[in-house]
C-alpha atoms as a PDB file:
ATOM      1  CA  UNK A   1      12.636  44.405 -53.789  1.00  0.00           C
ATOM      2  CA  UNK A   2      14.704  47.334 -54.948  1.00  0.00           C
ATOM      3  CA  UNK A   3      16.588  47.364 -58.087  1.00  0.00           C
ATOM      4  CA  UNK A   4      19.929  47.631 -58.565  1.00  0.00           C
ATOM      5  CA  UNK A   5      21.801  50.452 -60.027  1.00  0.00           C
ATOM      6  CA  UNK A   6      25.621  50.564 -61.064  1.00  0.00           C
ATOM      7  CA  UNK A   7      26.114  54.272 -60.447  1.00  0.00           C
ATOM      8  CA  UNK A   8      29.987  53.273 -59.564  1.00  0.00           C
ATOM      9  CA  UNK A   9      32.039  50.219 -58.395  1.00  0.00           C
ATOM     10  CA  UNK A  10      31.860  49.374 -55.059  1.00  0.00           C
ATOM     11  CA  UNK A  11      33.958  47.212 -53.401  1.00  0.00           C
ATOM     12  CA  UNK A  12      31.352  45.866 -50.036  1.00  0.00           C
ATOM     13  CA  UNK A  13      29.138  44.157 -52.797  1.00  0.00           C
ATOM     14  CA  UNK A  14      28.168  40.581 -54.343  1.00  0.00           C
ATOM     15  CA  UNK A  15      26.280  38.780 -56.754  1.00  0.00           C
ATOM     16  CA  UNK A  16      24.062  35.897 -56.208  1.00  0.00           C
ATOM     17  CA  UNK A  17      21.538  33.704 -57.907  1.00  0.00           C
ATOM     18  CA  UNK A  18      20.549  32.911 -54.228  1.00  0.00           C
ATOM     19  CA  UNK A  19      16.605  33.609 -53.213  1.00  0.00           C
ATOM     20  CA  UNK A  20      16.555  36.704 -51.017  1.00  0.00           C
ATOM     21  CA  UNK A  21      14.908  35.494 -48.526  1.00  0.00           C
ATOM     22  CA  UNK A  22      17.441  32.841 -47.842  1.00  0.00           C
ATOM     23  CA  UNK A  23      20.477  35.251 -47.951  1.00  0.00           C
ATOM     24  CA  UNK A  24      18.977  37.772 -45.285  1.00  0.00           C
ATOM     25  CA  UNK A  25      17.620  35.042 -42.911  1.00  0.00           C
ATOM     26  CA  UNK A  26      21.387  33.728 -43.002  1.00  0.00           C
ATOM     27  CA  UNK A  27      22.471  37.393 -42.257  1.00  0.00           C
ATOM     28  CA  UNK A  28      20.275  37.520 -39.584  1.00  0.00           C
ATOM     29  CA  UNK A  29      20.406  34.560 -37.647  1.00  0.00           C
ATOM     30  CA  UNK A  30      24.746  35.250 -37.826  1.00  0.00           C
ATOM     31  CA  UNK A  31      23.750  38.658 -35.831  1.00  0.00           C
ATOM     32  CA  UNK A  32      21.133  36.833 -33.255  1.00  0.00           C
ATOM     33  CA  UNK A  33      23.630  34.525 -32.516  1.00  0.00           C
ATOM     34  CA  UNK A  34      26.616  37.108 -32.072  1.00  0.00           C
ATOM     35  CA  UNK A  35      23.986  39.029 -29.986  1.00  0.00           C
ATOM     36  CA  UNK A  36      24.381  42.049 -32.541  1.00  0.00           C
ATOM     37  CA  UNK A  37      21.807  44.692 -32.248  1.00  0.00           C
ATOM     38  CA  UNK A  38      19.923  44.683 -35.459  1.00  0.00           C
ATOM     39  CA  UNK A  39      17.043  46.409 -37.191  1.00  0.00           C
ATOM     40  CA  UNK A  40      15.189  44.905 -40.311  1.00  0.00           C
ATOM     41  CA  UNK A  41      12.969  46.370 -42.715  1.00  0.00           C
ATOM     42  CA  UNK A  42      10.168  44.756 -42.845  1.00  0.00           C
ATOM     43  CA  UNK A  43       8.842  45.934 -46.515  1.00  0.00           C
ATOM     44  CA  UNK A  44      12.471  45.608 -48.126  1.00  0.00           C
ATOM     45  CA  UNK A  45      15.654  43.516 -48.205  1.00  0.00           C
ATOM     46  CA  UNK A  46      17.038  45.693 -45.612  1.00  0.00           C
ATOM     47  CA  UNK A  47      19.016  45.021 -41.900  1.00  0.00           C
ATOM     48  CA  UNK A  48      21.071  47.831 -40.085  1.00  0.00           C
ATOM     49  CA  UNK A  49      23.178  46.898 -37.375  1.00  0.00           C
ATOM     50  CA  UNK A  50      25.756  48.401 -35.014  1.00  0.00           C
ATOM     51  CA  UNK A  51      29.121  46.501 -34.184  1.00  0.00           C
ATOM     52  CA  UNK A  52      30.993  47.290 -30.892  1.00  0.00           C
ATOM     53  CA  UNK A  53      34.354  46.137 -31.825  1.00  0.00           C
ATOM     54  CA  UNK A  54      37.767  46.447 -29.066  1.00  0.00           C
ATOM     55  CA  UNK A  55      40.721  48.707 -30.367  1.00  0.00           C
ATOM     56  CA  UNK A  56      43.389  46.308 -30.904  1.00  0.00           C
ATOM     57  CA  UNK A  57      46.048  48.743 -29.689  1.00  0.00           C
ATOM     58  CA  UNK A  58      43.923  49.813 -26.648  1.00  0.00           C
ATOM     59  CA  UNK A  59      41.977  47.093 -25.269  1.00  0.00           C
ATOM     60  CA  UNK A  60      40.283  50.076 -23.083  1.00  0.00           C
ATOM     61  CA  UNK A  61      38.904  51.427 -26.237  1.00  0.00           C
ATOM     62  CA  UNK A  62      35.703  50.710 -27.857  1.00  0.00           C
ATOM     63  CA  UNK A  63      34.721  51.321 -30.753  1.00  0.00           C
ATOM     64  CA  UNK A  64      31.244  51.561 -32.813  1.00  0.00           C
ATOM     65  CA  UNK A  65      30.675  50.598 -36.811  1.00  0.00           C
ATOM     66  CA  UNK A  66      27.131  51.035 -38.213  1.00  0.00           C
ATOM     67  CA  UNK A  67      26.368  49.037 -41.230  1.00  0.00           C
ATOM     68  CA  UNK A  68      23.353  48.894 -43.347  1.00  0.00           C
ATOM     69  CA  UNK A  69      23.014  45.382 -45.405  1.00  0.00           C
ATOM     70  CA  UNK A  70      20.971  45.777 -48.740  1.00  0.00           C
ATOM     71  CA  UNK A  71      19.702  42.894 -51.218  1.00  0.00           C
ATOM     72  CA  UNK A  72      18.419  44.523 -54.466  1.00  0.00           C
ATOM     73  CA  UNK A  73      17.116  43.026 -57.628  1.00  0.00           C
ATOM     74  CA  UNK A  74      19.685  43.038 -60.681  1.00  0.00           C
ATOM     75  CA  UNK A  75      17.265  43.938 -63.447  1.00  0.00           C
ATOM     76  CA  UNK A  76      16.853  41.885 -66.624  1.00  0.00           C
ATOM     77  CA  UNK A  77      19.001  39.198 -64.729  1.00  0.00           C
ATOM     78  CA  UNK A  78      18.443  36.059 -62.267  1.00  0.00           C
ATOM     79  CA  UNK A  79      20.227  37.295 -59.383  1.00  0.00           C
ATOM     80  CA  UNK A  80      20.475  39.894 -56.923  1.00  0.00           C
ATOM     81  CA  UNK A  81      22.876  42.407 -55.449  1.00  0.00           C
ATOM     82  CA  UNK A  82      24.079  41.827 -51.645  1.00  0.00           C
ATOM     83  CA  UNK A  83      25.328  45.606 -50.841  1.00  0.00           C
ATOM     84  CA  UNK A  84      26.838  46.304 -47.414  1.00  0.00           C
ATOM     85  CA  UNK A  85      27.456  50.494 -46.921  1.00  0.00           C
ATOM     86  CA  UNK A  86      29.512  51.684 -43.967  1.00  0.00           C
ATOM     87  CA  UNK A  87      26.610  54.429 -41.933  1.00  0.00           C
ATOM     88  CA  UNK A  88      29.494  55.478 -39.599  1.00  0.00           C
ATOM     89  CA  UNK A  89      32.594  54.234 -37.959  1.00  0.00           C
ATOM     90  CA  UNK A  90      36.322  53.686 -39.257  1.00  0.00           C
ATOM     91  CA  UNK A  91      36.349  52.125 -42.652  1.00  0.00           C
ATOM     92  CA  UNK A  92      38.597  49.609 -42.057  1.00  0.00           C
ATOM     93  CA  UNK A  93      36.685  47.954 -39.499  1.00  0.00           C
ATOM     94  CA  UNK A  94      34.004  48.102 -41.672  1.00  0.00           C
ATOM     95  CA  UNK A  95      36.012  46.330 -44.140  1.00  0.00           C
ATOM     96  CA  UNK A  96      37.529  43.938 -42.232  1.00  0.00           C
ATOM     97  CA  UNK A  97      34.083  42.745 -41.349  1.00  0.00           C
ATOM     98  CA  UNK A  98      32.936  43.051 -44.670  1.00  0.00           C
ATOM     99  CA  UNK A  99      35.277  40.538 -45.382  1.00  0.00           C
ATOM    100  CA  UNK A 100      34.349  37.827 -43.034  1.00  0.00           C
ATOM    101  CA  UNK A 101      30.427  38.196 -44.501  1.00  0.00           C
ATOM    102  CA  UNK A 102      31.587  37.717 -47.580  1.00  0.00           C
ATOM    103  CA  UNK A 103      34.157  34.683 -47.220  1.00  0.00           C
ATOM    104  CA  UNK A 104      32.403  32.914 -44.143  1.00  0.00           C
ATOM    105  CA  UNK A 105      28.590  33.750 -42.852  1.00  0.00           C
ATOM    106  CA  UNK A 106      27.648  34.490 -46.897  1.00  0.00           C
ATOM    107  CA  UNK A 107      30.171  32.362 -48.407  1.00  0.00           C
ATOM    108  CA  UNK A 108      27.135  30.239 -50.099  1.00  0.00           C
ATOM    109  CA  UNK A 109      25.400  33.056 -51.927  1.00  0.00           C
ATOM    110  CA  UNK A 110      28.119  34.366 -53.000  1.00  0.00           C
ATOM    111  CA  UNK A 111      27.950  32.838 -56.633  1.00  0.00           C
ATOM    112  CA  UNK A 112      27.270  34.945 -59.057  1.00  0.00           C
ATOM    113  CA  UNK A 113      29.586  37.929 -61.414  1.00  0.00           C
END
């Protein structure tokens, strides 16, 4: 697993004491079952995935978001970093699903400062 480095607050992070193996299997199964195209690592903590979202001014209009989802070892602590990082797309889509992982599909692992 990667470690973790604080090079500057970012707000599409958390904290958990949760195994990492548990947290990205959660992740995972969330995109399999909302038929999101997906791409995992297999040698690190690591998923990227591409969102087609509808404009909500233009229903015409779709959009794409790609998102990379990271789980990194905090060092000299018992937990782990979930980091999501917007690839491309507007930001706040990105955030707005951000959000959702965070309160909802991750809401679990999400117990740690």
């Amino acid at each position: 697993m990667e470690e973790y480095e604080h090079v500057f607050s970012n707000n599409t992070e958390f904290f958990s004491t949760y195994n990492p193996d548990m947290i990205e299997e959660a992740f995972v199964n969330y995109l399999v079952d909302n038929k999101v195209e997906h791409t995992p690592n297999k040698n690190k903590y690591k998923v990227k995935f591409k969102l087609y979202v509808t404009d909500k001014f233009n229903e015409k209009v779709t959009e794409s978001v790609e998102v990379t989802m990271r789980i990194l070892h905090v060092k000299d602590q018992n937990k782990c970093c979930v980091e999501f990082t917007r690839v491309s797309g507007r930001l706040s889509t990105f955030l707005a699903h951000f959000e959702s992982y965070k309160t909802d599909v991750l809401k679990f692992a999400d117990d740690a400062v």
